[in-house]
C-alpha atoms as a PDB file:
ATOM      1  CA  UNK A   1     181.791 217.010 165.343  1.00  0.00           C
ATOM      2  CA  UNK A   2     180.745 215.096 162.145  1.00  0.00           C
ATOM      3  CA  UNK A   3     183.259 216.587 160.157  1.00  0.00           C
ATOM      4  CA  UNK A   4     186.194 216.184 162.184  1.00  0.00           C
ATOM      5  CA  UNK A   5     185.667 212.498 162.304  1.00  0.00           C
ATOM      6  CA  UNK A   6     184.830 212.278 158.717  1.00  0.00           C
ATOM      7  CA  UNK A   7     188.472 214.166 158.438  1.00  0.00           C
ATOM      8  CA  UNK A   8     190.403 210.954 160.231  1.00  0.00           C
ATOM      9  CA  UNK A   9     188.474 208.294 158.584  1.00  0.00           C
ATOM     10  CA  UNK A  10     189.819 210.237 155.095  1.00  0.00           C
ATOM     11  CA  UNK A  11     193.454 210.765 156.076  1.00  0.00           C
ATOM     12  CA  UNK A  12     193.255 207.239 157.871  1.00  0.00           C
ATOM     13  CA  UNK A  13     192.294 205.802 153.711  1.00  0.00           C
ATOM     14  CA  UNK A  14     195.455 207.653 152.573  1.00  0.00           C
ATOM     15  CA  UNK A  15     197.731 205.827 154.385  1.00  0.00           C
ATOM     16  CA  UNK A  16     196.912 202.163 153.210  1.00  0.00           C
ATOM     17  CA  UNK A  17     197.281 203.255 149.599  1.00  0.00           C
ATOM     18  CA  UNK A  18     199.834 201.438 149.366  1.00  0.00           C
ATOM     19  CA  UNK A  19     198.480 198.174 150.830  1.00  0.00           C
ATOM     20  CA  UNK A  20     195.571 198.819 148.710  1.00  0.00           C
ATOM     21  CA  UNK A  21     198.076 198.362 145.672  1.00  0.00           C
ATOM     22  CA  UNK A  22     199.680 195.214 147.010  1.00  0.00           C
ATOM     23  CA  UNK A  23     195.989 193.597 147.314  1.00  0.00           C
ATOM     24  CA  UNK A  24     194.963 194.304 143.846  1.00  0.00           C
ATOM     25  CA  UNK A  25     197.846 193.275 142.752  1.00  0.00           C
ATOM     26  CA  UNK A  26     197.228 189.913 144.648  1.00  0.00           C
ATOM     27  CA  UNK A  27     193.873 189.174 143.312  1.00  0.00           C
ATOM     28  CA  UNK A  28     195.107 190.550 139.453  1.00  0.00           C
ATOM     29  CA  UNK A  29     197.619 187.182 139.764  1.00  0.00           C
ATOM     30  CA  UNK A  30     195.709 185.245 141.135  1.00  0.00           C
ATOM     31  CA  UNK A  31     193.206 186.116 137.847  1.00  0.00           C
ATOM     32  CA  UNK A  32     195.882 185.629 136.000  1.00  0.00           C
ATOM     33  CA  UNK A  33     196.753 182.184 137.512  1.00  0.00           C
ATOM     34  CA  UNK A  34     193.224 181.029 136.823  1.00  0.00           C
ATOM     35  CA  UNK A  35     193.423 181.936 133.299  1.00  0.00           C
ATOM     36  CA  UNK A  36     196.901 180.101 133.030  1.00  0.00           C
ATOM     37  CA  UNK A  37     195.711 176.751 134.867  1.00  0.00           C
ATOM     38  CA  UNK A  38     192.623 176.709 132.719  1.00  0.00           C
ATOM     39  CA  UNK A  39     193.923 177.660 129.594  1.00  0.00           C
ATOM     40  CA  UNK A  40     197.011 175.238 129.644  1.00  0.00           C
ATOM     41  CA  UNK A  41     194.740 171.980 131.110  1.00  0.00           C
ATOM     42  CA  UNK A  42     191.983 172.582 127.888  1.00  0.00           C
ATOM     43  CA  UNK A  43     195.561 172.845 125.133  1.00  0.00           C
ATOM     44  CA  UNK A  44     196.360 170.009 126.731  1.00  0.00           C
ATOM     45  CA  UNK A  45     193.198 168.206 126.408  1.00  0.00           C
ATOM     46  CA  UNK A  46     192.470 169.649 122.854  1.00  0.00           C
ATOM     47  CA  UNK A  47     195.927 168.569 121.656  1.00  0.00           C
ATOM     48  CA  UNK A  48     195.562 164.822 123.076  1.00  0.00           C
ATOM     49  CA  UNK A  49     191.937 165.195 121.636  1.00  0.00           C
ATOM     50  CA  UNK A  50     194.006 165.686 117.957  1.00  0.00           C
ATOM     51  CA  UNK A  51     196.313 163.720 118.910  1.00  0.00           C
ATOM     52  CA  UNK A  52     193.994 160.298 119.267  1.00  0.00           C
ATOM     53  CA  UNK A  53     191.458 161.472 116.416  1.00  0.00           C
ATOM     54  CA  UNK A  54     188.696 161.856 118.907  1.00  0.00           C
ATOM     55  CA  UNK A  55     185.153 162.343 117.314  1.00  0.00           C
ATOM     56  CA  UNK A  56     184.021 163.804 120.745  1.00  0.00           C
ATOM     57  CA  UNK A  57     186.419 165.809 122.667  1.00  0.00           C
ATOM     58  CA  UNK A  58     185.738 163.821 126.151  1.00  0.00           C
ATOM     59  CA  UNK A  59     189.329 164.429 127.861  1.00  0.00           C
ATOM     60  CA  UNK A  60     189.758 168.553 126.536  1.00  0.00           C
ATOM     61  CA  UNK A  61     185.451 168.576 128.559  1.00  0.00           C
ATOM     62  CA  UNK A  62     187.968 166.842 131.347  1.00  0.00           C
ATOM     63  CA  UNK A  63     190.944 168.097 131.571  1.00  0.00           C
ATOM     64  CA  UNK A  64     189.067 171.287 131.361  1.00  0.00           C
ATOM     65  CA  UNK A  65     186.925 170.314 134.836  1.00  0.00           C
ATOM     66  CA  UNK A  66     190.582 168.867 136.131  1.00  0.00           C
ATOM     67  CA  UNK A  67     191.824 172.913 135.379  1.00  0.00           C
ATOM     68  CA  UNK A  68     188.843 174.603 137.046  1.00  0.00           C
ATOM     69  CA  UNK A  69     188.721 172.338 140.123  1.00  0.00           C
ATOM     70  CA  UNK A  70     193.087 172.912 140.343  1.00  0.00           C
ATOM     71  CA  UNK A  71     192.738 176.548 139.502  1.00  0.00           C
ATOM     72  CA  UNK A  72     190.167 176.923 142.977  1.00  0.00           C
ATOM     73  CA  UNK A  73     192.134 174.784 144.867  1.00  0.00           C
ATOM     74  CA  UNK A  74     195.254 177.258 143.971  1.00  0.00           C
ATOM     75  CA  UNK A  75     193.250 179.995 144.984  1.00  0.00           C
ATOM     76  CA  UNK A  76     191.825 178.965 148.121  1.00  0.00           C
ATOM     77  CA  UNK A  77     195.011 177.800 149.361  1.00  0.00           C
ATOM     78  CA  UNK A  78     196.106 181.509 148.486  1.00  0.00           C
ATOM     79  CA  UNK A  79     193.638 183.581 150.483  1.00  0.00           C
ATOM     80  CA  UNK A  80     194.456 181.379 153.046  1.00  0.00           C
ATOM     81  CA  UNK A  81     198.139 182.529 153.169  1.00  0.00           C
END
């Protein structure tokens, strides 16, 4: 009795390998995506920081916070897809 049904639940996992592939592959870009968004938005800062011979770095601290705020935006609108 318990291992029969332990049986389908097993060979019912085997089946959705594949999906299981396509979903971490999903979340790995969307990773990915964050990294990219935040990355680019603080060069971008930094280099406008350089740029204007800032003493404090005020817009890389916002385009950083601009970058994190797009990059969860991105991803919400993602799972929601």
């Amino acid at each position: 009795m318990g291992i029969e049904d332990n049986k389908s639940n097993f060979n019912d996992d085997k089946d959705s390998g594949g999906q299981a592939y396509g979903t971490y592959a999903k979340y790995t870009g969307m990773a990915f995506q964050m990294m990219a968004i935040i990355g680019g938005s603080a060069f971008i800062g930094y280099n406008i920081d350089q740029w204007f011979d800032h003493k404090v770095q005020w817009v890389t601290a916002i385009t950083c916070v601009f970058g994190v705020c797009l990059s969860i935006y991105q991803i919400i609108k993602q799972l929601k897809a």
